[in-house]
Structure formats: structure tokens, C-alpha cells
Protein backbone atom coordinates (compact mmCIF):
# COMPACT_ATOMS: atom_id res chain seq x y z
CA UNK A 1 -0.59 18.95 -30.55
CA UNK A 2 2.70 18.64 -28.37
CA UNK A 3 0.57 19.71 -25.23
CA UNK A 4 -2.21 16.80 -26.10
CA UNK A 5 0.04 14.36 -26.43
CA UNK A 6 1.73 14.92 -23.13
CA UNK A 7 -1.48 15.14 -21.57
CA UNK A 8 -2.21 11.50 -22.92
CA UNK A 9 1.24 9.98 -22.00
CA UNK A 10 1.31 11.94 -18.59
CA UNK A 11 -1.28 9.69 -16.91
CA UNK A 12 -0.17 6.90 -19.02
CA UNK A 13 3.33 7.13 -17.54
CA UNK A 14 1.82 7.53 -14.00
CA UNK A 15 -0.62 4.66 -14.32
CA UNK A 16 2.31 2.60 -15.73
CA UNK A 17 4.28 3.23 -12.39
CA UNK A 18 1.58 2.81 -10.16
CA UNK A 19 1.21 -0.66 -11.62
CA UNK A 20 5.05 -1.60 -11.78
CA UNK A 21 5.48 -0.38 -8.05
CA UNK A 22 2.18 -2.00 -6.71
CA UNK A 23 3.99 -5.70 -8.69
CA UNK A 24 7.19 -5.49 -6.59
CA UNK A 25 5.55 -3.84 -3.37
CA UNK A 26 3.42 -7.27 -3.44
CA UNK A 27 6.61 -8.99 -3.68
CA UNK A 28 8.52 -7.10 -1.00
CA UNK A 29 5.50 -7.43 1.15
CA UNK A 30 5.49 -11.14 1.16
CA UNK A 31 9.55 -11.34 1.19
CA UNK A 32 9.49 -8.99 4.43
CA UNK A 33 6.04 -10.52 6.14
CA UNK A 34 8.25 -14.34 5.67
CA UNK A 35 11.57 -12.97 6.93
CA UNK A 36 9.51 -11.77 9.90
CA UNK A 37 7.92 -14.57 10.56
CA UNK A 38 11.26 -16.79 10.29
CA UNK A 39 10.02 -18.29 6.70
CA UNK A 40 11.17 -17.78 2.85
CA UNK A 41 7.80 -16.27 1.51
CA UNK A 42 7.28 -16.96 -1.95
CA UNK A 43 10.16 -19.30 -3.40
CA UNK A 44 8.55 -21.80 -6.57
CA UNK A 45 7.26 -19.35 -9.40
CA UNK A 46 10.34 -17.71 -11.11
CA UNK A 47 13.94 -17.39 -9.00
CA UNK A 48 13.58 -16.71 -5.52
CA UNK A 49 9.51 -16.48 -6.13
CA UNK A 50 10.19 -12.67 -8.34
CA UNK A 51 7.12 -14.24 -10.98
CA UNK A 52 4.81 -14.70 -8.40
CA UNK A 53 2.56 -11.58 -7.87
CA UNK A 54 2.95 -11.70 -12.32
CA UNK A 55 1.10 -15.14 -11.67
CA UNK A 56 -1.30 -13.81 -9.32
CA UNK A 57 -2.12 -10.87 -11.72
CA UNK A 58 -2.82 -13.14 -14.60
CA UNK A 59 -5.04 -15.11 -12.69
CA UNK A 60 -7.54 -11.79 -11.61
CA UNK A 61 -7.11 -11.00 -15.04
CA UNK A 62 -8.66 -14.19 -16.32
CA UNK A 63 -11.83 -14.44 -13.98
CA UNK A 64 -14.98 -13.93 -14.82
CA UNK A 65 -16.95 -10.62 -13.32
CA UNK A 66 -19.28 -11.69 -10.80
CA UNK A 67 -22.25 -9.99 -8.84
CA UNK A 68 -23.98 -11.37 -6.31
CA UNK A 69 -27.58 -11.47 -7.34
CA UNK A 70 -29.30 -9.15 -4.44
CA UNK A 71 -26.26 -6.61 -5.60
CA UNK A 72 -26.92 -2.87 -6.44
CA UNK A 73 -25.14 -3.79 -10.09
CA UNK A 74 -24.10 -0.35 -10.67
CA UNK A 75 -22.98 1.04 -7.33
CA UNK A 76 -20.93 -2.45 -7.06
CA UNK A 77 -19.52 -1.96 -10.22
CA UNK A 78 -18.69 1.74 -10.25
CA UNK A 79 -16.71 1.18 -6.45
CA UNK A 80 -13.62 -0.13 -7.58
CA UNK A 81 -13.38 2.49 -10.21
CA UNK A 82 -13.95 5.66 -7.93
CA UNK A 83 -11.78 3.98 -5.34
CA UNK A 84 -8.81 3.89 -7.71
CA UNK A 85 -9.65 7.07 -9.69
CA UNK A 86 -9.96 9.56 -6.45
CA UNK A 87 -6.51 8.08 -5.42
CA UNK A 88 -4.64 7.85 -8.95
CA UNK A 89 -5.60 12.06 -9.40
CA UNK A 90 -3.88 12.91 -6.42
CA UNK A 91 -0.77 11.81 -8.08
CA UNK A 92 -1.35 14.80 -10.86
CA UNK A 93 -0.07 17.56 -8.12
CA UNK A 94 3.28 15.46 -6.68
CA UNK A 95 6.06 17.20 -7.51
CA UNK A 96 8.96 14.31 -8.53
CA UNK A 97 12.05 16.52 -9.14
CA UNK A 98 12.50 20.21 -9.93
CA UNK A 99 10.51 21.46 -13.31
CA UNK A 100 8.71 17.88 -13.17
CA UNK A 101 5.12 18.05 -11.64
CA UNK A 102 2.34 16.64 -14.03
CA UNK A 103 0.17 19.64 -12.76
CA UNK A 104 1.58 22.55 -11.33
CA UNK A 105 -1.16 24.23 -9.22
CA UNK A 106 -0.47 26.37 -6.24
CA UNK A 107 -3.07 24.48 -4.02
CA UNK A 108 -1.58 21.67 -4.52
CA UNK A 109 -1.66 20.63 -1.18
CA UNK A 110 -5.33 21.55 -0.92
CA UNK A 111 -6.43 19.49 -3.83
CA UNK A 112 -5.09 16.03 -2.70
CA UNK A 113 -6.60 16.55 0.60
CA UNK A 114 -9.78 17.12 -1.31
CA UNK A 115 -9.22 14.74 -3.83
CA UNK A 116 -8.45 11.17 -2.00
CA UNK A 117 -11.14 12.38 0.62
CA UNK A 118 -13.43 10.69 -2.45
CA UNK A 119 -12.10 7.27 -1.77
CA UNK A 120 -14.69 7.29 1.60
CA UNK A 121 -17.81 7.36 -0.97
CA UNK A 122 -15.90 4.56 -2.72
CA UNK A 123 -15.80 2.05 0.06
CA UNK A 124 -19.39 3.05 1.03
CA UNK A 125 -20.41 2.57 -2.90
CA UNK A 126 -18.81 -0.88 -2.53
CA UNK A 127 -20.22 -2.02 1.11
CA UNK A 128 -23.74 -0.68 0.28
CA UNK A 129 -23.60 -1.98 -3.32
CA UNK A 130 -22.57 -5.61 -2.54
CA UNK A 131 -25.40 -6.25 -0.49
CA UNK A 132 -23.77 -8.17 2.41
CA UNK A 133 -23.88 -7.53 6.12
CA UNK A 134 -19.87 -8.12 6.29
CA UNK A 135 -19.13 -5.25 3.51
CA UNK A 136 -21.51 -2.95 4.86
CA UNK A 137 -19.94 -3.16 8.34
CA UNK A 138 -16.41 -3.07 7.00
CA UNK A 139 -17.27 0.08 4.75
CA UNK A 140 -18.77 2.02 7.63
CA UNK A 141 -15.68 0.62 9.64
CA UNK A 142 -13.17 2.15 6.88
CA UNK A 143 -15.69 5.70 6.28
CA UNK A 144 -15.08 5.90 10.38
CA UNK A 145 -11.92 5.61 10.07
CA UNK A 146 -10.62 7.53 7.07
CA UNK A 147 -12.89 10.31 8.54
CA UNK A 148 -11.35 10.46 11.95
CA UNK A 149 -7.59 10.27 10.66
CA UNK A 150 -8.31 12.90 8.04
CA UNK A 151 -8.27 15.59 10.95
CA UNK A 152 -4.84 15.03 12.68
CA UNK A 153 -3.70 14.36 8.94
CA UNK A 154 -5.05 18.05 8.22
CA UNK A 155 -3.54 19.25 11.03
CA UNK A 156 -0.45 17.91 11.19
CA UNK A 157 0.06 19.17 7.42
CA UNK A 158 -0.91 22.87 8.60
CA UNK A 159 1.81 22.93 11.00
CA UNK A 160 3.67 22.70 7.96
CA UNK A 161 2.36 24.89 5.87
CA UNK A 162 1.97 27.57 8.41
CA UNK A 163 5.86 27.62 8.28
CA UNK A 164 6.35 26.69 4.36
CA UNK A 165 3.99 29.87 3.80
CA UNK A 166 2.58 28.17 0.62
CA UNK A 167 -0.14 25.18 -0.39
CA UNK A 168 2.05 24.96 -3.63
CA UNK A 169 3.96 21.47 -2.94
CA UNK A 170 6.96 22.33 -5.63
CA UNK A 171 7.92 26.00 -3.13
CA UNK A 172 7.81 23.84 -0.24
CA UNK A 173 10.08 21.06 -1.86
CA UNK A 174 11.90 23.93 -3.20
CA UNK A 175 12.65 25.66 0.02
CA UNK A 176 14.43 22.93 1.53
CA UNK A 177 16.98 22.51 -0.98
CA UNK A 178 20.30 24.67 -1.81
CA UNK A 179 17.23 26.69 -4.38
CA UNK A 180 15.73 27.91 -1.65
CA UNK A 181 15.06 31.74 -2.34
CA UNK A 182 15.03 32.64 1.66
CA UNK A 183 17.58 31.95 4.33
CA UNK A 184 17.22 28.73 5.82
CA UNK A 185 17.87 27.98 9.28
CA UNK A 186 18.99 24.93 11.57
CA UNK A 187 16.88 24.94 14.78
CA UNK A 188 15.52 28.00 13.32
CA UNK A 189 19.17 29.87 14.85
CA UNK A 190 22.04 28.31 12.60
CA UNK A 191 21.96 29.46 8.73
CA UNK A 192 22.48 26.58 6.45
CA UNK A 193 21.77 27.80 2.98
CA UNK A 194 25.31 27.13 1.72
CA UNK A 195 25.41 23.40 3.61
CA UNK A 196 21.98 22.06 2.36
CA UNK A 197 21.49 18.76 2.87
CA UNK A 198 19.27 17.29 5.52
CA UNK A 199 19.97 20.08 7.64
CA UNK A 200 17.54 22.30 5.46
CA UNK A 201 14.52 19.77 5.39
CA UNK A 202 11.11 21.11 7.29
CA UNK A 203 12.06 18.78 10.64
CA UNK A 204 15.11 20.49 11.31
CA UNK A 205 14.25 23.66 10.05
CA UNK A 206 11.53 23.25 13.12
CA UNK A 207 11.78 20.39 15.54
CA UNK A 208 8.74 20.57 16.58
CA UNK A 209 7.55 19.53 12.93
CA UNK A 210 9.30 16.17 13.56
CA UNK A 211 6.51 15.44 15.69
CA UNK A 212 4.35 16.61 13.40
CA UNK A 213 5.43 13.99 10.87
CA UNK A 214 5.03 11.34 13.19
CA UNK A 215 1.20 12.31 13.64
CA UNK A 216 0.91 12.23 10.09
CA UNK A 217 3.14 9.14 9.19
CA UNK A 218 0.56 7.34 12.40
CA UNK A 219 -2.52 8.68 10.85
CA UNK A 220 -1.51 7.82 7.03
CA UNK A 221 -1.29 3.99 7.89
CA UNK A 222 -5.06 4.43 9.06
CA UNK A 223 -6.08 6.47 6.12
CA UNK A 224 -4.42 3.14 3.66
CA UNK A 225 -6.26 0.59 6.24
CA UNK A 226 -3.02 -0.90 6.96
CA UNK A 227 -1.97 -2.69 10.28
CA UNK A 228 -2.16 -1.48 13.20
CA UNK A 229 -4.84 0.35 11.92
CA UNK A 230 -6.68 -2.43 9.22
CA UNK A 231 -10.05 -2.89 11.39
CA UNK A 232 -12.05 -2.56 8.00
CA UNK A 233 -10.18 -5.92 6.90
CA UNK A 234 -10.60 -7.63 9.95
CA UNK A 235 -10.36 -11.41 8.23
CA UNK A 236 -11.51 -12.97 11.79
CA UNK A 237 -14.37 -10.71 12.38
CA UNK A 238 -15.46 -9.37 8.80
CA UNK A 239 -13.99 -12.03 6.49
CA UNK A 240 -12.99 -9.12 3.43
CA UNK A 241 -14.23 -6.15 4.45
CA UNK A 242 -16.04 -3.91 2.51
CA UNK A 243 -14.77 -5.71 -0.75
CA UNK A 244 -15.53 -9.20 0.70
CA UNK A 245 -17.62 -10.09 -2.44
CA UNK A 246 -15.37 -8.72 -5.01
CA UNK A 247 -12.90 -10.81 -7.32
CA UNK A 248 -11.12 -10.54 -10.60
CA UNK A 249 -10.25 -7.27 -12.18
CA UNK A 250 -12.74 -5.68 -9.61
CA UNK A 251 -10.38 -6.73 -6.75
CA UNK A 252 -7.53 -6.00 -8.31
CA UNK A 253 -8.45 -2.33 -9.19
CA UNK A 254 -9.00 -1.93 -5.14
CA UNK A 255 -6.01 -3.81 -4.24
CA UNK A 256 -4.05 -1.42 -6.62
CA UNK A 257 -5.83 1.59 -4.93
CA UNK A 258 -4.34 0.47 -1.58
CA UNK A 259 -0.67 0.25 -2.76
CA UNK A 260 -1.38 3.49 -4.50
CA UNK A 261 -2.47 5.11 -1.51
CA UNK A 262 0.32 3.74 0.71
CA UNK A 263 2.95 5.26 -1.75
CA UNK A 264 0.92 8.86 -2.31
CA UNK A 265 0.77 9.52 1.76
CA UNK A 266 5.07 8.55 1.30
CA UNK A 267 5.75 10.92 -1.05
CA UNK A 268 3.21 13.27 0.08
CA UNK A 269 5.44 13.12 3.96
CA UNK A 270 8.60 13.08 2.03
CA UNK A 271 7.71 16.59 0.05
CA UNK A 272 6.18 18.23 2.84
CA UNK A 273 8.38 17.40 5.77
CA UNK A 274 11.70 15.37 4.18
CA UNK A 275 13.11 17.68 1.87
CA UNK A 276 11.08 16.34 -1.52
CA UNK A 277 13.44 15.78 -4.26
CA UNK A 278 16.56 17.13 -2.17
CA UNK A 279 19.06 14.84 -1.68
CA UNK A 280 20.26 14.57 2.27
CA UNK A 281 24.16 15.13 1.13
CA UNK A 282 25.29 18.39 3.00
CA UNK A 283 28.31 20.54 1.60
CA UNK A 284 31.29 19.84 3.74
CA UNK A 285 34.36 20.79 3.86
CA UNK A 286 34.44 22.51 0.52
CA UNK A 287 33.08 19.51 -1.03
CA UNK A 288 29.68 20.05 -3.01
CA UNK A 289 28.13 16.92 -2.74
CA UNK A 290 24.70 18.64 -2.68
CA UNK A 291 25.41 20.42 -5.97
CA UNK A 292 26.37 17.34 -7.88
CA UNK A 293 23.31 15.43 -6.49
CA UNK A 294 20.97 18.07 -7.84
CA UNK A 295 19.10 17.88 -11.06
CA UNK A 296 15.92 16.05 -12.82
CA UNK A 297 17.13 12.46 -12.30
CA UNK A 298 18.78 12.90 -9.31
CA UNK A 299 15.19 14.84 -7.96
CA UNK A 300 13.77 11.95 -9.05
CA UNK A 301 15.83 9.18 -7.60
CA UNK A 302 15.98 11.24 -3.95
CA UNK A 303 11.91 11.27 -4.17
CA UNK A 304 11.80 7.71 -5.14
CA UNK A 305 14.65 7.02 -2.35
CA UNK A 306 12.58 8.51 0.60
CA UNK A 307 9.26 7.49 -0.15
CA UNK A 308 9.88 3.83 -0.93
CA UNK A 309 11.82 3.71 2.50
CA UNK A 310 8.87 5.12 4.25
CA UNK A 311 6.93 2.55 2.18
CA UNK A 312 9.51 -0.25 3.87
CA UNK A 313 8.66 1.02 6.85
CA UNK A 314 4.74 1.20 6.40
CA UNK A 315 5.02 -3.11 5.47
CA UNK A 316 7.56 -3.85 8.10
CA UNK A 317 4.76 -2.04 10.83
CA UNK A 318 1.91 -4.31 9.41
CA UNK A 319 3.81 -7.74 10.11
CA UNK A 320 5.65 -6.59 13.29
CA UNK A 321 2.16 -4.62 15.44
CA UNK A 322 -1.16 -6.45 16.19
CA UNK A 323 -4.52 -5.11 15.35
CA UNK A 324 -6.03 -2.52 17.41
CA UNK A 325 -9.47 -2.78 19.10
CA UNK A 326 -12.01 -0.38 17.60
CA UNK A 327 -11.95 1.82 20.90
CA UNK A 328 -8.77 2.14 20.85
CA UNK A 329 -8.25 3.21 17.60
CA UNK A 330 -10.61 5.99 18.18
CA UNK A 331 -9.14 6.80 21.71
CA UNK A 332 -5.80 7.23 19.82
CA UNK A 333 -7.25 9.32 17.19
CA UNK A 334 -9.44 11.87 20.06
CA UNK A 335 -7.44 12.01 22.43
CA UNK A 336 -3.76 11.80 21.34
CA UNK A 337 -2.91 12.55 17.85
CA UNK A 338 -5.58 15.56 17.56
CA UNK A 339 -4.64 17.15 20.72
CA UNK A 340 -0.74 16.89 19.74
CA UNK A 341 -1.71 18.47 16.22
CA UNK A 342 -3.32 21.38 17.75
CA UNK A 343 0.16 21.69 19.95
CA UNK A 344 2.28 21.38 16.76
CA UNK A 345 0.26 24.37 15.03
CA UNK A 346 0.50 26.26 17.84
CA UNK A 347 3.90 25.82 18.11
CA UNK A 348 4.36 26.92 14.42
CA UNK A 349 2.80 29.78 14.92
CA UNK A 350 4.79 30.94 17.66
CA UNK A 351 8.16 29.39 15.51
CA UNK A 352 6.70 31.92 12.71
CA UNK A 353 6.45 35.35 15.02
CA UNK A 354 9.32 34.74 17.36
CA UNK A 355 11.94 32.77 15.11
CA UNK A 356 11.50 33.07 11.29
CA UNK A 357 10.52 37.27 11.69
């Protein structure tokens, strides 16, 4: 009975964040895009503008559903939900602190790279479904995309793994932190078990995974559709993308998906490459900062930490880059970032034979 109703309030609890961060990440958004832009953003509903995304979420909440009449009903209907639903799952395998994973699963890894690869038949559901020229060319826009960025994503994360020696996301958190069951190394020559700290996260471990993070943190922004990389939501060219004829609840359930998305491929670089739920406080000088920061709610506030600043960063990119051309999205993709991920996972397996023997 104990197990069902954790199962229940698991996804519940998950849903409930999702929902909470997506509110304030509106918020922040807007704050950031007008700070940027030298204005005040959102300033009349509630002090300093705080009730405003609560306003806008009322408002989806209260329209009507509407289908346009030459519509595939139930592909347009079902889009939203499989666009949401393949990325809310991959949230089941995230490790937030240690002994705290919703599903513990030693292919973690694995299964959200399977999982949010779903989202593609999502968009397409929703551009073929809505019947309009627009959609359809911003769905097959997005599938092009997501499909392309997906490799050096892959890639990028084998480097990784090829030094982590495990798909299970909780050992590689694990093994950059002071419980790390094997000797960790600075540079791969300077032991640092008994410093911890940032020293011990994948990137310094092996340098050469700091560009590896970079590919992926590059090809994350186009797997979310976000600026540089938001071609599918070209507004000049495509009016609303593939969900150009959604509104209401419909919208919002894709809108969510995005946020969700954006904060997923965060945590998902934070585990894998920035220590997870590790806090960056060394030991020095006797003092054991690292010990005292270590524990369920401090795992948790060092996960939430990371990946909300790489979520900063993510929004600050979108209002600071313009849009790339088509070309040269792809260009980037071929002949840069999958090239250097092939390089990286070379490099890791060399790191593996002549370093970490």
C-alpha cells in the first residue's frame, strides 16, 4: 500500500514542480529579455509584475478548445499530450540527491535518450494534424532539427560515459562526490578524493570533457527550439510553428513541455558532467566544508543550484544571439559539433587506457 501510494504522489510531486518552475521561469524570462533590452518587463499585475504569468495561466485555462475544421481531430488533439508526456517521463530516471531518484534503473542514461526522442512524433502529430501549411513546415523544421542535434548530444554524452564506466546516472553523480568508491583524479594525475569539491566533477576529472559539455550544452538549446537555434518558431517566416493553430490548455501543455525540456537537458548536463548533487565546496585547510554540505537537502539544493543557473544561462542566450539561417544551423551541426564529438570520444578512450589504468 506504502509502495502505491508513493507511486501516485511521485509523479504528482514531479508534475507539481514542473508546473511551479515553468510559472517563475516565464517570469524570469520576461524580467531578463526587458533588462536586456533596457526595459522593466512585466511591472502592472501583482508587485514588480510576480502575478503576471498566474494571469496568463488563468486565461489558457478559461478558453474554449478549438480545431480548425480541415483538422485531423485526433492527431491534433493527442500532440500536446505526447509532447508533454515523452518529456515529463524522462524526469522518472534524474537522480536529485543521494538515495532520491523516482526510478532507479541502471540505464538510466539510455532511457531518457530514448524517451524524449518521442517528442519528434509529437511535433509531427501536431504539424500534420492541424492541417496548415505553416505547422507542417515548422514540424518538419523542429523533426530536422531535434534529429540532427540528437547525434552530437549522443556523442558528447558517450565521452562521458566511456569514462564514468556506467549508464546508471546516480554512480556517475556518485563518483564525483567525496562517496566516490574509486580514486579520483585532478587532470587525471593529482588525487583529490579527500578535497572533493569541484575538483572531482567529470570536467576536471578530464578536460577534454569540458568540451564535451559545451557540444552538449550547444546542441541542448536546439533540441528545446530555443534561440539561436528556434527556426521551428520562426514568428516572421512561420507565424507559430508547428503549434501555430493551437490555444488554451492545448498551448499551454506544449509551452510547459518546452520549459520542461529546457530544465531536463540542465540537470541532465549538471549530473553527467557538473558533479550532480555534489556541492562545489572543496576541503581546505582542514576545514570540511564538503562534508557539511552533503546530505538529501543539501543534494537537492546543489542539483537545483546548477541546473537553474544553466537554465539562466539558456534565457540570457535567447535574448542576447540572433536566429540562425537554416544552413547554418545544419553546417554547425555536420561539420562542427559532430566532428568535435567524435574527437572527445576518442580522446576518452585514450584518457581510459593511458590515464585512469
Amino acid at each position: 500500500m506504502d509502495n502505491l501510494i508513493l507511486n501516485i504522489l511521485t509523479p504528482l510531486i514531479i508534475f507539481a514542480f514542473i508546473a511551479l518552475f515553468t510559472l517563475f521561469a516565464v517570469y524570469a524570462e520576461r524580467k531578463i529579455a526587458g533588462f536586456v533590452q533596457d526595459r522593466l518587463g512585466p511591472m502592472e499585475t501583482g508587485k514588480f509584475g510576480l502575478l503576471q504569468t498566474f494571469a496568463d495561466i488563468l486565461k489558457l485555462l478559461q478558453k474554449e478548445f478549438i480545431s480548425p475544421r480541415a483538422a485531423d481531430r485526433l492527431l491534433f488533439a493527442l500532440a500536446p499530450i505526447v509532447i508533454f508526456v515523452a518529456v515529463f517521463i524522462g524526469y522518472s530516471v534524474m537522480p536529485w540527491s543521494p538515495g532520491l531518484i523516482p526510478a532507479q534503473t541502471h540505464t538510466g542514461l539510455f532511457f531518457i535518450m530514448a524517451v524524449v526522442s518521442i517528442d519528434a512524433i509529437g511535433i509531427l502529430m501536431a504539424g500534420w494534424g492541424s492541417n496548415n501549411k505553416y505547422s507542417l513546415l515548422g514540424a518538419i523544421r523542429a523533426i530536422s532539427q531535434m534529429i540532427s542535434y540528437e547525434i552530437p548530444i549522443g556523442l558528447s554524452l558517450i565521452a562521458a560515459v566511456m569514462i564514468s564506466q556506467t549508464l546508471d546516472l546516480s554512480l556517475i553523480a556518485t563518483n564525483q562526490g567525496i562517496e566516490a568508491q574509486t580514486d579520483i583524479f585532478f587532470l587525471g594525475i593529482w588525487q583529490v578524493n579527500e578535497i572533493g569539491g569541484f575538483l572531482a566533477w567529470n570536467i576536471f576529472q578530464a578536460p577534454h570533457l569540458l568540451i564535451a559539455y559545451v557540444i552538449f550544452f550547444i546542441a541542448s538549446l536546439a533540441e528545446c527550439n530555443r534561440a539561436p537555434f528556434d527556426i521551428p518558431e520562426a514568428e516572421s517566416e512561420l507565424i507559430g510553428g508547428f503549434h501555430t493553430e493551437y490555444g488554451g490548455i492545448r498551448f499551454a501543455f506544449i509551452f510547459l513541455a518546452e520549459y520542461a525540456m529546457m530544465f531536463l537537458v540542465a540537470m541532465l548536463g549538471t549530473v553527467i558532467f557538473l558533479g550532480g548533487w555534489n556541492t562545489p565546496l572543496p576541503n581546505i585547510g582542514g576545514l570540511p566544508l564538503a562534508h557539511w554540505t552533503s546530505g538529501i537537502i543539501w543534494g537537492i539544493f546543489w542539483t537545483l543550484s546548477k541546473s537553474l543557473f544553466i537554465v539562466a544561462v539558456q534565457i540570457w542566450i535567447r535574448w542576447t544571439l540572433p536566429r540562425f539561417r537554416a544552413d547554418q544551423l545544419m553546417a554547425l551541426c555536420w561539420k562542427v559539433l559532430i566532428p568535435l564529438a567524435f574527437v572527445t570520444m576518442a580522446i576518452s578512450g585514450l584518457w581510459r587506457i593511458l590515464v585512469m589504468i
